[in-house]
C-alpha atoms as a PDB file:
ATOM      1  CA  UNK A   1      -8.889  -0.442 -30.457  1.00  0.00           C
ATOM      2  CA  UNK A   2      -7.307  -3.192 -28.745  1.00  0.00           C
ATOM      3  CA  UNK A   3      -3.854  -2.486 -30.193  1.00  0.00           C
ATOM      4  CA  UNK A   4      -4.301   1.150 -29.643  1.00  0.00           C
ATOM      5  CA  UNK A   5      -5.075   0.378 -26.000  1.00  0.00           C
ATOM      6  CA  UNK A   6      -1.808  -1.853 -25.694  1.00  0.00           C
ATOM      7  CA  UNK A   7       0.069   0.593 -27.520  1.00  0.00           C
ATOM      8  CA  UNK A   8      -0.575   3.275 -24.948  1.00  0.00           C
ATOM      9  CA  UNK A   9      -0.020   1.070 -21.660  1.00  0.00           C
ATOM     10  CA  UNK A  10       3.495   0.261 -23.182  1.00  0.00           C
ATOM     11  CA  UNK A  11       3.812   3.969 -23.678  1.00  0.00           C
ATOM     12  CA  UNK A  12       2.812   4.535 -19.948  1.00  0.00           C
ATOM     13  CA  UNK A  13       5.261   1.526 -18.944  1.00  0.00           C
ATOM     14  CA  UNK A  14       8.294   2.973 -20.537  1.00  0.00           C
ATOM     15  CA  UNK A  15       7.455   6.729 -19.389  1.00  0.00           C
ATOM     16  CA  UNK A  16       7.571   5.326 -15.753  1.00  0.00           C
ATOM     17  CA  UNK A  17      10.861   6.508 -14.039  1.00  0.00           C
ATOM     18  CA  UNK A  18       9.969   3.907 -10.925  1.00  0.00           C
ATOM     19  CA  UNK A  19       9.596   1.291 -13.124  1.00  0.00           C
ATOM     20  CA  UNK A  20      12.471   1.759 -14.973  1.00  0.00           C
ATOM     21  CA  UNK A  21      14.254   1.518 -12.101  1.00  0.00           C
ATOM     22  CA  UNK A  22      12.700  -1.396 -10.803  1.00  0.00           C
ATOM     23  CA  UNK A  23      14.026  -3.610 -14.134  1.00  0.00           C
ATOM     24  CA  UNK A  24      17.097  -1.932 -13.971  1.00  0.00           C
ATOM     25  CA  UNK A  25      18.488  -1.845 -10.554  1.00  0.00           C
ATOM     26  CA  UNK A  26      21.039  -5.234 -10.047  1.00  0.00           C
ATOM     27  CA  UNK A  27      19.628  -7.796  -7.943  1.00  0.00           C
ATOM     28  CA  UNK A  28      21.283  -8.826  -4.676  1.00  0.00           C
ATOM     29  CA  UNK A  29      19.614 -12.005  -2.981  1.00  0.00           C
ATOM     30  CA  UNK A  30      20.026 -12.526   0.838  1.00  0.00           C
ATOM     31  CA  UNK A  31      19.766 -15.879   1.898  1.00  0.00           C
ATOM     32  CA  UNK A  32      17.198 -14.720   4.943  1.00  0.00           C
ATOM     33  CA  UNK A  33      14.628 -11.249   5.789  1.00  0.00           C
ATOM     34  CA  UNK A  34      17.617 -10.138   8.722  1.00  0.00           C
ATOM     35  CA  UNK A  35      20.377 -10.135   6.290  1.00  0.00           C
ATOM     36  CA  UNK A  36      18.225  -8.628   3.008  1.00  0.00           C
ATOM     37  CA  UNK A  37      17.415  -5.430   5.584  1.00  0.00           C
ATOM     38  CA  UNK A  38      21.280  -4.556   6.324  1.00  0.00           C
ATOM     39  CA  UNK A  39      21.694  -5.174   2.678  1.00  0.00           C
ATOM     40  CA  UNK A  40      19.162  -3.019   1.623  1.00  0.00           C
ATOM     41  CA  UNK A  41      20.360  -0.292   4.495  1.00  0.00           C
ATOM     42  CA  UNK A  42      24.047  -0.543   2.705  1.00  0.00           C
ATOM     43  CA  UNK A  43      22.791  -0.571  -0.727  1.00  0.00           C
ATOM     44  CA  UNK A  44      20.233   2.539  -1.160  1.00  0.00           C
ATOM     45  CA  UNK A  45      18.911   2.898  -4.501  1.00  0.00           C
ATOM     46  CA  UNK A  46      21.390   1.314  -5.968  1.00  0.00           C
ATOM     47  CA  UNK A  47      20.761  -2.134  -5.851  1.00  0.00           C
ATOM     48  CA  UNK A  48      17.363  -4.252  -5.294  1.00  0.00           C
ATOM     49  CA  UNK A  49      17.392  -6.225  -2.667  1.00  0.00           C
ATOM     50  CA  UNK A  50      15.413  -9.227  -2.131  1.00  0.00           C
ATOM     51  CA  UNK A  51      15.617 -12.572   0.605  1.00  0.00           C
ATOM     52  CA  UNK A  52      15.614 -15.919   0.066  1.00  0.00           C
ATOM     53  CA  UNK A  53      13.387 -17.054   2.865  1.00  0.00           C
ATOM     54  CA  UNK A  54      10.139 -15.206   3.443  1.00  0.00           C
ATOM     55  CA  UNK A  55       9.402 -13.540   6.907  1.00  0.00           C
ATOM     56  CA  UNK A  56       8.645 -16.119   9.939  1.00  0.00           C
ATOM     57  CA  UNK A  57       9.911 -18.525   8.028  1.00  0.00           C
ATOM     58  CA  UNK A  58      12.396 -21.233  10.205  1.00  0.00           C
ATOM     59  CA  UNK A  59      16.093 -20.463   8.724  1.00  0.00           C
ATOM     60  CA  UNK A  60      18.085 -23.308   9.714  1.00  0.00           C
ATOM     61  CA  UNK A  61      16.790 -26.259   7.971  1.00  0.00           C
ATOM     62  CA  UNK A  62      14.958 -24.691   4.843  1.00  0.00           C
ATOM     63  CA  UNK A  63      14.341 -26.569   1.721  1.00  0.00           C
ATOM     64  CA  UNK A  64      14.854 -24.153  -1.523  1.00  0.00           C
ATOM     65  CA  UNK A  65      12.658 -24.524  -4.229  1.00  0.00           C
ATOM     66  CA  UNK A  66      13.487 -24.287  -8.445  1.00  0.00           C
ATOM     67  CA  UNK A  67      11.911 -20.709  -8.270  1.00  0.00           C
ATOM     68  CA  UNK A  68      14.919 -19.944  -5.620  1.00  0.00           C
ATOM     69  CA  UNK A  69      17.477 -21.137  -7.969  1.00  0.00           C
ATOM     70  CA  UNK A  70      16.051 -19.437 -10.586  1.00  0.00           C
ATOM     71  CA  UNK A  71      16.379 -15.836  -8.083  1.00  0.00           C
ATOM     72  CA  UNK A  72      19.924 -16.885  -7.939  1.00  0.00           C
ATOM     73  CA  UNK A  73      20.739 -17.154 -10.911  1.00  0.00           C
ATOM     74  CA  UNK A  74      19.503 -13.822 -11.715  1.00  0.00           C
ATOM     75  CA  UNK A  75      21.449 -12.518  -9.142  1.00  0.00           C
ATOM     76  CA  UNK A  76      24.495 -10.215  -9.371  1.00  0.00           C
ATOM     77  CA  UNK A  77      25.299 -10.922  -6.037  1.00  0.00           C
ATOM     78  CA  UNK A  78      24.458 -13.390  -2.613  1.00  0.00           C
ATOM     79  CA  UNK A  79      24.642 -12.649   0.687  1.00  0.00           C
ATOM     80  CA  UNK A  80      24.868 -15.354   3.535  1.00  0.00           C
ATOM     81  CA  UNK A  81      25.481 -15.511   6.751  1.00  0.00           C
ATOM     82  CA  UNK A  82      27.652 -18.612   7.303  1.00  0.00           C
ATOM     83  CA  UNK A  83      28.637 -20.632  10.604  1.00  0.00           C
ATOM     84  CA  UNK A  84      26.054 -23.073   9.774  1.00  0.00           C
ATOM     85  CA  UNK A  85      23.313 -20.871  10.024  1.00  0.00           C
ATOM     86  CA  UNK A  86      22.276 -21.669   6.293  1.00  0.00           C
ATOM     87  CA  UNK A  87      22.787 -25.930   6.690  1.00  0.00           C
ATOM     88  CA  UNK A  88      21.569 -26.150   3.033  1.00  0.00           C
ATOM     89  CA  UNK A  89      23.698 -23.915   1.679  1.00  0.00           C
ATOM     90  CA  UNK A  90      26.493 -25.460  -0.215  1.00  0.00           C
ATOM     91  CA  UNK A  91      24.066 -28.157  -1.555  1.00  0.00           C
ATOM     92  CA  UNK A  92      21.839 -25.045  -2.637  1.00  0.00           C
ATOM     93  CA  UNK A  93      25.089 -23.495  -4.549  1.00  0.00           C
ATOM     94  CA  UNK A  94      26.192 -26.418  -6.404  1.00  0.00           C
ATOM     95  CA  UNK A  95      23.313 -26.046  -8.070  1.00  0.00           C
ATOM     96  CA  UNK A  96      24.311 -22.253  -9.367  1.00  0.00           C
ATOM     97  CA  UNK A  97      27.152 -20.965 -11.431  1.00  0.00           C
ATOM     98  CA  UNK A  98      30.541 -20.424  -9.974  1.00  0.00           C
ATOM     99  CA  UNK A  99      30.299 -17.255 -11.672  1.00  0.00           C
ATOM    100  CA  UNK A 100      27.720 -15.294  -9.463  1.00  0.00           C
ATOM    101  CA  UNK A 101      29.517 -14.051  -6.547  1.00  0.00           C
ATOM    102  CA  UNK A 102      29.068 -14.672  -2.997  1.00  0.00           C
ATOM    103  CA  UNK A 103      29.690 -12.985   0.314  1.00  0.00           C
ATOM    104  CA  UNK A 104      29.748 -14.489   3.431  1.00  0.00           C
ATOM    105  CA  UNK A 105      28.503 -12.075   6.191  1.00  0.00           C
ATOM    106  CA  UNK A 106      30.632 -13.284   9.128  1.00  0.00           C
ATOM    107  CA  UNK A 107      33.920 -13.017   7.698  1.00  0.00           C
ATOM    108  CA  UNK A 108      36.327 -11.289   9.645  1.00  0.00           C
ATOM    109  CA  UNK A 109      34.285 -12.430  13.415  1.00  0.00           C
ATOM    110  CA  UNK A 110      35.353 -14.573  15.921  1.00  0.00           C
ATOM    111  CA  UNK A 111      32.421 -16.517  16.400  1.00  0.00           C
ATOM    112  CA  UNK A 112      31.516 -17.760  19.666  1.00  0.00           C
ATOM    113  CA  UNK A 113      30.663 -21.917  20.469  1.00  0.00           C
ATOM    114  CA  UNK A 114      27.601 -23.153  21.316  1.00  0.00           C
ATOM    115  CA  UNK A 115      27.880 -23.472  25.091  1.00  0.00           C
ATOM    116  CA  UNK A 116      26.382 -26.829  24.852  1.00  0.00           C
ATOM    117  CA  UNK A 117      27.060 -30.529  25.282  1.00  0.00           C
ATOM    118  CA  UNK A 118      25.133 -32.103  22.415  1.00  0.00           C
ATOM    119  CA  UNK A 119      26.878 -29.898  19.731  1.00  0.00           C
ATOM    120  CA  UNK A 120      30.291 -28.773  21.302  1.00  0.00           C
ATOM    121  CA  UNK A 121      32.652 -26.887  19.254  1.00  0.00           C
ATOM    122  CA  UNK A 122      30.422 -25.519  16.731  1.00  0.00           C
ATOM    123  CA  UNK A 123      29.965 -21.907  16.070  1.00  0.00           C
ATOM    124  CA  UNK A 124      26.670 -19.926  17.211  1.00  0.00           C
ATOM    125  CA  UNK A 125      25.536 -18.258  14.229  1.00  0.00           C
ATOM    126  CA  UNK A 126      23.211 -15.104  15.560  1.00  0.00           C
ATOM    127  CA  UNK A 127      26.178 -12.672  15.305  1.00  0.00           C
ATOM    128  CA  UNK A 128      23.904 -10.026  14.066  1.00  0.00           C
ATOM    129  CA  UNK A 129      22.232 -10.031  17.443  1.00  0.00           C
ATOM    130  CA  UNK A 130      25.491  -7.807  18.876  1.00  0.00           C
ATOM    131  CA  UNK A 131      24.945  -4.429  17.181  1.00  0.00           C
ATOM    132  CA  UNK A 132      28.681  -4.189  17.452  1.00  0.00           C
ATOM    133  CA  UNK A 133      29.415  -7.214  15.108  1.00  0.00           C
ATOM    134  CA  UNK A 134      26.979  -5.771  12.937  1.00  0.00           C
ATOM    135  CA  UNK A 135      28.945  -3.347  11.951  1.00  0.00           C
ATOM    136  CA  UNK A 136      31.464  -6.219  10.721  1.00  0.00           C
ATOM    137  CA  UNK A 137      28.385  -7.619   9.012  1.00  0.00           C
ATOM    138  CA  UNK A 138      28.143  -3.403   7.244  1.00  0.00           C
ATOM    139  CA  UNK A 139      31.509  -3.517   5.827  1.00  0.00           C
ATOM    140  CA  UNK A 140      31.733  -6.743   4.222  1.00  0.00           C
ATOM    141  CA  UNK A 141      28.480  -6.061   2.343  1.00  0.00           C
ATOM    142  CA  UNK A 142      29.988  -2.036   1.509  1.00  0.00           C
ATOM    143  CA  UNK A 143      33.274  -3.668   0.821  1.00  0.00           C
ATOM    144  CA  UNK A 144      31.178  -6.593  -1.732  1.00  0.00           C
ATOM    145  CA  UNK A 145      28.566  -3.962  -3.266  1.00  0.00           C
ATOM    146  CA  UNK A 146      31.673  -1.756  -4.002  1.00  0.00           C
ATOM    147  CA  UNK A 147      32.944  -4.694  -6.230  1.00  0.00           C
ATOM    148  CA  UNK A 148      29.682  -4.812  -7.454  1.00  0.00           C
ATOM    149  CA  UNK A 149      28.654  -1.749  -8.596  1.00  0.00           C
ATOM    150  CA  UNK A 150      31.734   0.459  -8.344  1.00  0.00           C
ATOM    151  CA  UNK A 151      30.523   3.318  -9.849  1.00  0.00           C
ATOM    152  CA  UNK A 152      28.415   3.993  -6.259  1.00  0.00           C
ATOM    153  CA  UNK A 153      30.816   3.520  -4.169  1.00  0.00           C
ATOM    154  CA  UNK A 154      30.592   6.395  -2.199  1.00  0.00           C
ATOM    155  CA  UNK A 155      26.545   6.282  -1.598  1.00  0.00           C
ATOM    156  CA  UNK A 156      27.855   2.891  -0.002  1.00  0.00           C
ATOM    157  CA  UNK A 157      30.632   3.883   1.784  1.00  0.00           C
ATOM    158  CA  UNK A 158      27.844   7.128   3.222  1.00  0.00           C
ATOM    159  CA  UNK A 159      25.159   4.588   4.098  1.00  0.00           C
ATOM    160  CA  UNK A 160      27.230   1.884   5.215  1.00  0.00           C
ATOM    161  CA  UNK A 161      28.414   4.907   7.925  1.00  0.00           C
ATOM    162  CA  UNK A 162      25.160   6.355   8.504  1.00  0.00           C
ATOM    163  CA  UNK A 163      23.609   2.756   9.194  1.00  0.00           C
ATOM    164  CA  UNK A 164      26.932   2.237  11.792  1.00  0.00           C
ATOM    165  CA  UNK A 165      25.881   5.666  13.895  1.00  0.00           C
ATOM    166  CA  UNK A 166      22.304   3.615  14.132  1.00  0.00           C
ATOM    167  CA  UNK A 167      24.192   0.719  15.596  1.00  0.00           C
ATOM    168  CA  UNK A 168      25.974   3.025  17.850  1.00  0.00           C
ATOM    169  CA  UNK A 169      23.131   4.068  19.293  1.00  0.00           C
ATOM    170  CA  UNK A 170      21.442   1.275  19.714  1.00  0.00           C
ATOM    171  CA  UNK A 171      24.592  -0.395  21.627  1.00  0.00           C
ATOM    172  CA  UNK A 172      23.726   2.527  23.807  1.00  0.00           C
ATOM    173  CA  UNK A 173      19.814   2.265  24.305  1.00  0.00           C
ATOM    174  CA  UNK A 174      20.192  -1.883  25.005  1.00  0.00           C
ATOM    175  CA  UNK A 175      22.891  -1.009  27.431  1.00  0.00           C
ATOM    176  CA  UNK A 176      20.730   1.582  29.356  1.00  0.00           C
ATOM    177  CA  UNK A 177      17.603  -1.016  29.502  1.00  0.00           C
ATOM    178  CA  UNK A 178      19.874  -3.727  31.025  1.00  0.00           C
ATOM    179  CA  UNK A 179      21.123  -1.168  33.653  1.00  0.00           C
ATOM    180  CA  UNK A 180      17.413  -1.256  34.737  1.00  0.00           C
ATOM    181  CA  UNK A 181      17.726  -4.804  35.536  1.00  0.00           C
ATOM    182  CA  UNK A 182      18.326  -5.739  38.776  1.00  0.00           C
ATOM    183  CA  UNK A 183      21.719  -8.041  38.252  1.00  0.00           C
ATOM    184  CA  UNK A 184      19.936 -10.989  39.876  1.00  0.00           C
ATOM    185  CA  UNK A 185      17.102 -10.722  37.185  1.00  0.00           C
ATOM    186  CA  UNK A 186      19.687 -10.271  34.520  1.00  0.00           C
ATOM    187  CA  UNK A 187      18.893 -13.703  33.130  1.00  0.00           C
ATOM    188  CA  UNK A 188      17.100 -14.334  29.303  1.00  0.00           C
ATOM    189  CA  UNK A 189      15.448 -17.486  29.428  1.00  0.00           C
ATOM    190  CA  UNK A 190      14.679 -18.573  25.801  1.00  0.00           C
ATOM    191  CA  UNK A 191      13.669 -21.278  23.508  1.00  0.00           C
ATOM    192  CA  UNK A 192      16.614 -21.086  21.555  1.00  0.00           C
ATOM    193  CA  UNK A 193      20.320 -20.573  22.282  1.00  0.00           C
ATOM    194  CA  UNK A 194      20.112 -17.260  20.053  1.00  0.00           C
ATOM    195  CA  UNK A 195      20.919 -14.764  22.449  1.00  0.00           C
ATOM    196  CA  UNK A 196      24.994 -15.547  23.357  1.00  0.00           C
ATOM    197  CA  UNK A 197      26.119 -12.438  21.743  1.00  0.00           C
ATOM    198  CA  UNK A 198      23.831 -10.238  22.870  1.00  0.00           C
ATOM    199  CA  UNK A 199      23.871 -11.748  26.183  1.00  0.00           C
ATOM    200  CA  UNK A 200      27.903 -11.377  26.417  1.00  0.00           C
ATOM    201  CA  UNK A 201      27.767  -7.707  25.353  1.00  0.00           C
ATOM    202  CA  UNK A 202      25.361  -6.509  27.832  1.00  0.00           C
ATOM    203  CA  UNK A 203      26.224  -9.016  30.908  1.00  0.00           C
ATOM    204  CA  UNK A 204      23.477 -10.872  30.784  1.00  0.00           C
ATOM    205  CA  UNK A 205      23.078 -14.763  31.115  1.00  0.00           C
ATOM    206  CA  UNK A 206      21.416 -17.021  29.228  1.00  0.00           C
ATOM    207  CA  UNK A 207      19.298 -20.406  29.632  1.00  0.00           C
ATOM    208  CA  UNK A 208      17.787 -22.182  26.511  1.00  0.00           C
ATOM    209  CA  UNK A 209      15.722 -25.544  25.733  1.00  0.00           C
ATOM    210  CA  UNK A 210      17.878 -26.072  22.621  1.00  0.00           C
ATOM    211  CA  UNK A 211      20.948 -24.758  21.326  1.00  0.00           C
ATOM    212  CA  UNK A 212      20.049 -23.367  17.542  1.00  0.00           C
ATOM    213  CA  UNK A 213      16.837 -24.786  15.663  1.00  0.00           C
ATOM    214  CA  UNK A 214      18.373 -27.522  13.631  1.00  0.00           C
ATOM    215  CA  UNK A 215      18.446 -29.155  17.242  1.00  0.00           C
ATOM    216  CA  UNK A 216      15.439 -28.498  18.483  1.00  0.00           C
ATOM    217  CA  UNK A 217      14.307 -31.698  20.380  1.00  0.00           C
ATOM    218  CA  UNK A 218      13.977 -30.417  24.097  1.00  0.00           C
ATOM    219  CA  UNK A 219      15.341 -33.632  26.252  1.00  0.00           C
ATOM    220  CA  UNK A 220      14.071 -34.042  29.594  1.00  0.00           C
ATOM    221  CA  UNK A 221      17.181 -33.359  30.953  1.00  0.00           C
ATOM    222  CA  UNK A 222      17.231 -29.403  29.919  1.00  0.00           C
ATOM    223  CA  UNK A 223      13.657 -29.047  30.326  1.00  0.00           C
ATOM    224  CA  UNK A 224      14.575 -30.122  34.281  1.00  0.00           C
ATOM    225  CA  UNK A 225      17.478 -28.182  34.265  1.00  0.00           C
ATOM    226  CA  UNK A 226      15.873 -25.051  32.767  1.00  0.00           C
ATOM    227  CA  UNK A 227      13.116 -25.343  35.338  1.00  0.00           C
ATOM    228  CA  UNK A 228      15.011 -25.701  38.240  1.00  0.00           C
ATOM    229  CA  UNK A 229      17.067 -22.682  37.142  1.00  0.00           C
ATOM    230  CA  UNK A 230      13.862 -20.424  37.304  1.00  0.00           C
ATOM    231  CA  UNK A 231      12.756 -21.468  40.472  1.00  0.00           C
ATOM    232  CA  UNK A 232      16.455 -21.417  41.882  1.00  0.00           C
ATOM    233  CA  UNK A 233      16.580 -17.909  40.498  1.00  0.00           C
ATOM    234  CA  UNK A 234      12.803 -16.849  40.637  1.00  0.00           C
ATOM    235  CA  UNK A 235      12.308 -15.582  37.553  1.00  0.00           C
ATOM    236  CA  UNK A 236       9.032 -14.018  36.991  1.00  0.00           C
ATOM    237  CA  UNK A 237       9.080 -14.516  32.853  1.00  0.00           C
ATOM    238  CA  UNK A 238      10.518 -16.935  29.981  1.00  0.00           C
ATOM    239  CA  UNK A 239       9.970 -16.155  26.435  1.00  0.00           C
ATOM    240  CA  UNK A 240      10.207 -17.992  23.292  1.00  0.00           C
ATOM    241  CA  UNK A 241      10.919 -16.830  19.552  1.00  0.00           C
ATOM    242  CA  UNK A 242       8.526 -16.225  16.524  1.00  0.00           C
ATOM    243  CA  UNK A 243       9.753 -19.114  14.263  1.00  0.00           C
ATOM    244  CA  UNK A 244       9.540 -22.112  17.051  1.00  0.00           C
ATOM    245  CA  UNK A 245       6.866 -23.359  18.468  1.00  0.00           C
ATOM    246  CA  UNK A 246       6.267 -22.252  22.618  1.00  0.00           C
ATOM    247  CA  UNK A 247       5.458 -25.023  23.685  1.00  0.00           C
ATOM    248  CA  UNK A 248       8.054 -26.528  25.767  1.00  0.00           C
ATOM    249  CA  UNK A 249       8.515 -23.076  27.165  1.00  0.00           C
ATOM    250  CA  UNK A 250       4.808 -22.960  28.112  1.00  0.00           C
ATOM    251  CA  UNK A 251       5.779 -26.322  30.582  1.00  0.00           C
ATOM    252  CA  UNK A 252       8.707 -23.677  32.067  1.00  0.00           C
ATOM    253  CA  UNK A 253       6.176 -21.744  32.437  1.00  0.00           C
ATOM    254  CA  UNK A 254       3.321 -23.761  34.101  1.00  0.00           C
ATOM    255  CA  UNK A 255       5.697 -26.129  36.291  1.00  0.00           C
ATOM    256  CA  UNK A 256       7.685 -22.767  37.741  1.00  0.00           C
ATOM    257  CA  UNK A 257       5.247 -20.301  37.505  1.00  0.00           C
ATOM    258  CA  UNK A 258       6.853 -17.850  35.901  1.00  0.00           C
ATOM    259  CA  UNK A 259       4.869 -16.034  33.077  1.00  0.00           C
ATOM    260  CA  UNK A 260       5.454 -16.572  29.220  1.00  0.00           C
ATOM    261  CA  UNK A 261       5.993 -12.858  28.532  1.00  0.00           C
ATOM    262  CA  UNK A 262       6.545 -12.359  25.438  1.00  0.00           C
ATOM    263  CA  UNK A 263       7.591 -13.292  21.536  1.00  0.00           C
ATOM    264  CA  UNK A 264      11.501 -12.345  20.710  1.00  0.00           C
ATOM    265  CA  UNK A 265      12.154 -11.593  17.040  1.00  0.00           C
ATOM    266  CA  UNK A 266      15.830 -13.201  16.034  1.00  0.00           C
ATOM    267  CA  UNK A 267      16.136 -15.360  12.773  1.00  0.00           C
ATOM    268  CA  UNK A 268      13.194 -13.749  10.642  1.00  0.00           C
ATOM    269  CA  UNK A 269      11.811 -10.076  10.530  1.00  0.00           C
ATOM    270  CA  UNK A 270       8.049  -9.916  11.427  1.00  0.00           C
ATOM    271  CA  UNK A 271       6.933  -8.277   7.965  1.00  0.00           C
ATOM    272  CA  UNK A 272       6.354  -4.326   7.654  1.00  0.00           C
ATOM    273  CA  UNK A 273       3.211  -4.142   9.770  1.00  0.00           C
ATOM    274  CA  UNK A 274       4.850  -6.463  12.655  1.00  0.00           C
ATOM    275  CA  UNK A 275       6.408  -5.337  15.624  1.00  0.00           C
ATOM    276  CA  UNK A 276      10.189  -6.123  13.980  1.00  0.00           C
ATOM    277  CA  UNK A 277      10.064  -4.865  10.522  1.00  0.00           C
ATOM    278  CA  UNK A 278      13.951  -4.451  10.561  1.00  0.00           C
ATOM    279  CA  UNK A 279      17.211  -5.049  12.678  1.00  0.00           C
ATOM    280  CA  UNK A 280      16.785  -2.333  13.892  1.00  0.00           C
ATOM    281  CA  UNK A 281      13.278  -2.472  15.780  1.00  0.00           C
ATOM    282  CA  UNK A 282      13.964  -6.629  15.792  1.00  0.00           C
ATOM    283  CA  UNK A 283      16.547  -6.025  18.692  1.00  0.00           C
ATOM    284  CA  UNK A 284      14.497  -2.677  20.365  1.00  0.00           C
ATOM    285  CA  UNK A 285      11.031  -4.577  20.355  1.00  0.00           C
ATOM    286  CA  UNK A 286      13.011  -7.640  22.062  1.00  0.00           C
ATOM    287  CA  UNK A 287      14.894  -5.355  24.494  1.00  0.00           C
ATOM    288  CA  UNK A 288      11.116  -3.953  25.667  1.00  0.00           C
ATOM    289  CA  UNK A 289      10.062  -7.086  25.346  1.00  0.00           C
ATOM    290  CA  UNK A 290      12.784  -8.510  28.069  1.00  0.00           C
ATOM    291  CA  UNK A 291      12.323  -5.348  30.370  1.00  0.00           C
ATOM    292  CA  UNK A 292       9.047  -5.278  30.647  1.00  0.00           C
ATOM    293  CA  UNK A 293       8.493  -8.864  31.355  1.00  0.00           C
ATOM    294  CA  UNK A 294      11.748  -9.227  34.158  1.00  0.00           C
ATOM    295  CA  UNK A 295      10.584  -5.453  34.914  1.00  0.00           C
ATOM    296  CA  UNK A 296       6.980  -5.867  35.754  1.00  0.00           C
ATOM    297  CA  UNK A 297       6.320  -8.428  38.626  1.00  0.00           C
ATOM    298  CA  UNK A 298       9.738  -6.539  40.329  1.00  0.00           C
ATOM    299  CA  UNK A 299       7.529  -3.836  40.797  1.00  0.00           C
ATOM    300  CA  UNK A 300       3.991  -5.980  41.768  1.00  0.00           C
ATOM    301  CA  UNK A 301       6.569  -7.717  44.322  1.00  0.00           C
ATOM    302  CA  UNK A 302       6.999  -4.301  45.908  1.00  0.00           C
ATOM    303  CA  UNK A 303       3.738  -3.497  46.859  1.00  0.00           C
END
C-alpha cells in the first residue's frame, strides 16, 4: 500500500506543470529584497528569482551564512548593487566560483558622495531611490539575463520596457506630491542619509543623523545640528526607516517638537502584506508618507 501510495504522489509530482517549472526555471540570487523585485520585474517567467537577505533585514553590514553560499552556488546568475552598499561582498565571493557570473547593478551611474564629513568621498549607494536611475538599474539586469538565457530575450527586452513606463510614471506622481509642498517645508529629515537621490531629483533637501547604516553612531554634534535645523526651519515631522532603530530620531522629535510621522521603506521591502511589497509601492508609500506628515500640521496651522 505504502509503495502504491508513493508511487502515485510521484505520479502527481511529475504531472504538475507549476512544479515543473519551479525545478526548472534558472536561479538568479539578488544580494537584497529591493534588487530581487526589479529582477523578478525584468525576468518574468523565465527565471526564479530569489534575495539574499530576507525582508527588514539591515543590508549594510550582514553576515552570510553556509546556506547563502550554498544559494550561490546554485545560482546561474548574482545581482548586486555595488558602491559599498554590500560591505561583505567580495569576502562573501571569494568564497564562490569564478565561474558563476555577476552583475553589478550600478554600472553605468554616476554615483553621488556622501555629503558628509566623517566619510567624505565615498559613494551613496541608494541609487534605486531615483526612479530615473532605475531604469539604468533595468538594463543592466535585461542586458545580463539576455546573456543568461538568450533564448528569451525578447520577453526581457518587453518587460524590461514595460517596467521603464512604470518608472515613468512614477517620476511623474513623486514630482506632483512635492509640488504640494510648500518650498520652505521641502525638507526630509531622516535617520539615514538614504534619500540624496531622490532628494536631488525632486528639489528637496535633506538632513540625516548618520550618513548610510554601516555608520550609524549618532554623535552629539549632528543630533544638535539636526535639532537646531528643525526648529530653525519649523518642521512639523521627522521620520526614520524600517531597518534602524528610531530612537535618536524620537530625541528630534521630543527636544523640537516636531512629530515622528512616519516609517520610510528604503534598503528592505516590507514583505507582501506590508505597506512596501515592491519598488514600486516602497517609493509611493514613502512619498504619502512625507506628504502627509509635512502636509498635515500646514493645514492645522491654518485654522
Amino acid at each position: 500500500m505504502a509503495a502504491v501510495i508513493l508511487t502515485a504522489l510521484m505520479g502527481c509530482t511529475a504531472a504538475s506543470p507549476l512544479r515543473q517549472q519551479e525545478v526548472t526555471r534558472p536561479r538568479v540570487l539578488a544580494s537584497f529584497t529591493i534588487l530581487a523585485d526589479l529582477a523578478q520585474a525584468v525576468a518574468g517567467d523565465h527565471l526564479e528569482v530569489t534575495s539574499l537577505i530576507k525582508p527588514g533585514a539591515e543590508v549594510h553590514g550582514y553576515e552570510p551564512t553556509p546556506s547563502d553560499l550554498r544559494q550561490a552556488a546554485a545560482a546561474v546568475l548574482i545581482v548586486d548593487n555595488g558602491l559599498n552598499m554590500e560591505s561583505w561582498r567580495e569576502r562573501f565571493y571569494t568564497d564562490l566560483p569564478d565561474s558563476i557570473p555577476r552583475v553589478t547593478l550600478t554600472q553605468g551611474i554616476e554615483p553621488l558622495s556622501i555629503g558628509d564629513a566623517a566619510v567624505a568621498g565615498r559613494p551613496n549607494p541608494h541609487a534605486w531611490m531615483s526612479p530615473r536611475l532605475a531604469m539604468v538599474y533595468v538594463e543592466n539586469l535585461r542586458q545580463a539575463f539576455t546573456e543568461a538565457a538568450p533564448e528569451h530575450r525578447e520577453a526581457f527586452a518587453a518587460n524590461a520596457a514595460a517596467y521603464n513606463q512604470q518608472l515613468l510614471q512614477l517620476d511623474e506622481e513623486l514630482r506632483q506630491a512635492v509640488a504640494r509642498l510648500p518650498e520652505e517645508r521641502r525638507l526630509l529629515v531622516t535617520c539615514e542619509g538614504a534619500f540624496s537621490y531622490l532628494a536631488r531629483d525632486y528639489g528637496l533637501e535633506e538632513a540625516y543623523l548618520w550618513p548610510v547604516n554601516g555608520d550609524s553612531e549618532v554623535t552629539a554634534q549632528r543630533l544638535a545640528g539636526v535639532i537646531r535645523l528643525v526648529e530653525e526651519r519649523q518642521l512639523p515631522a521627522v521620520f526614520c526607516e524600517s531597518t534602524v532603530s528610531s530612537a535618536a530620531q524620537e530625541e528630534v522629535a521630543a527636544a523640537t517638537g516636531a512629530r515622528l510621522a512616519g516609517v520610510f521603506y528604503v534598503d528592505s521591502l516590507s514583505g507582501p502584506q506590508g505597506p512596501a511589497p515592491t519598488l514600486l509601492e516602497l517609493q509611493r508609500h514613502n512619498i504619502r508618507t512625507l506628504t502627509d506628515g509635512l502636509l498635515q500640521d500646514a493645514r492645522q496651522a491654518a485654522f
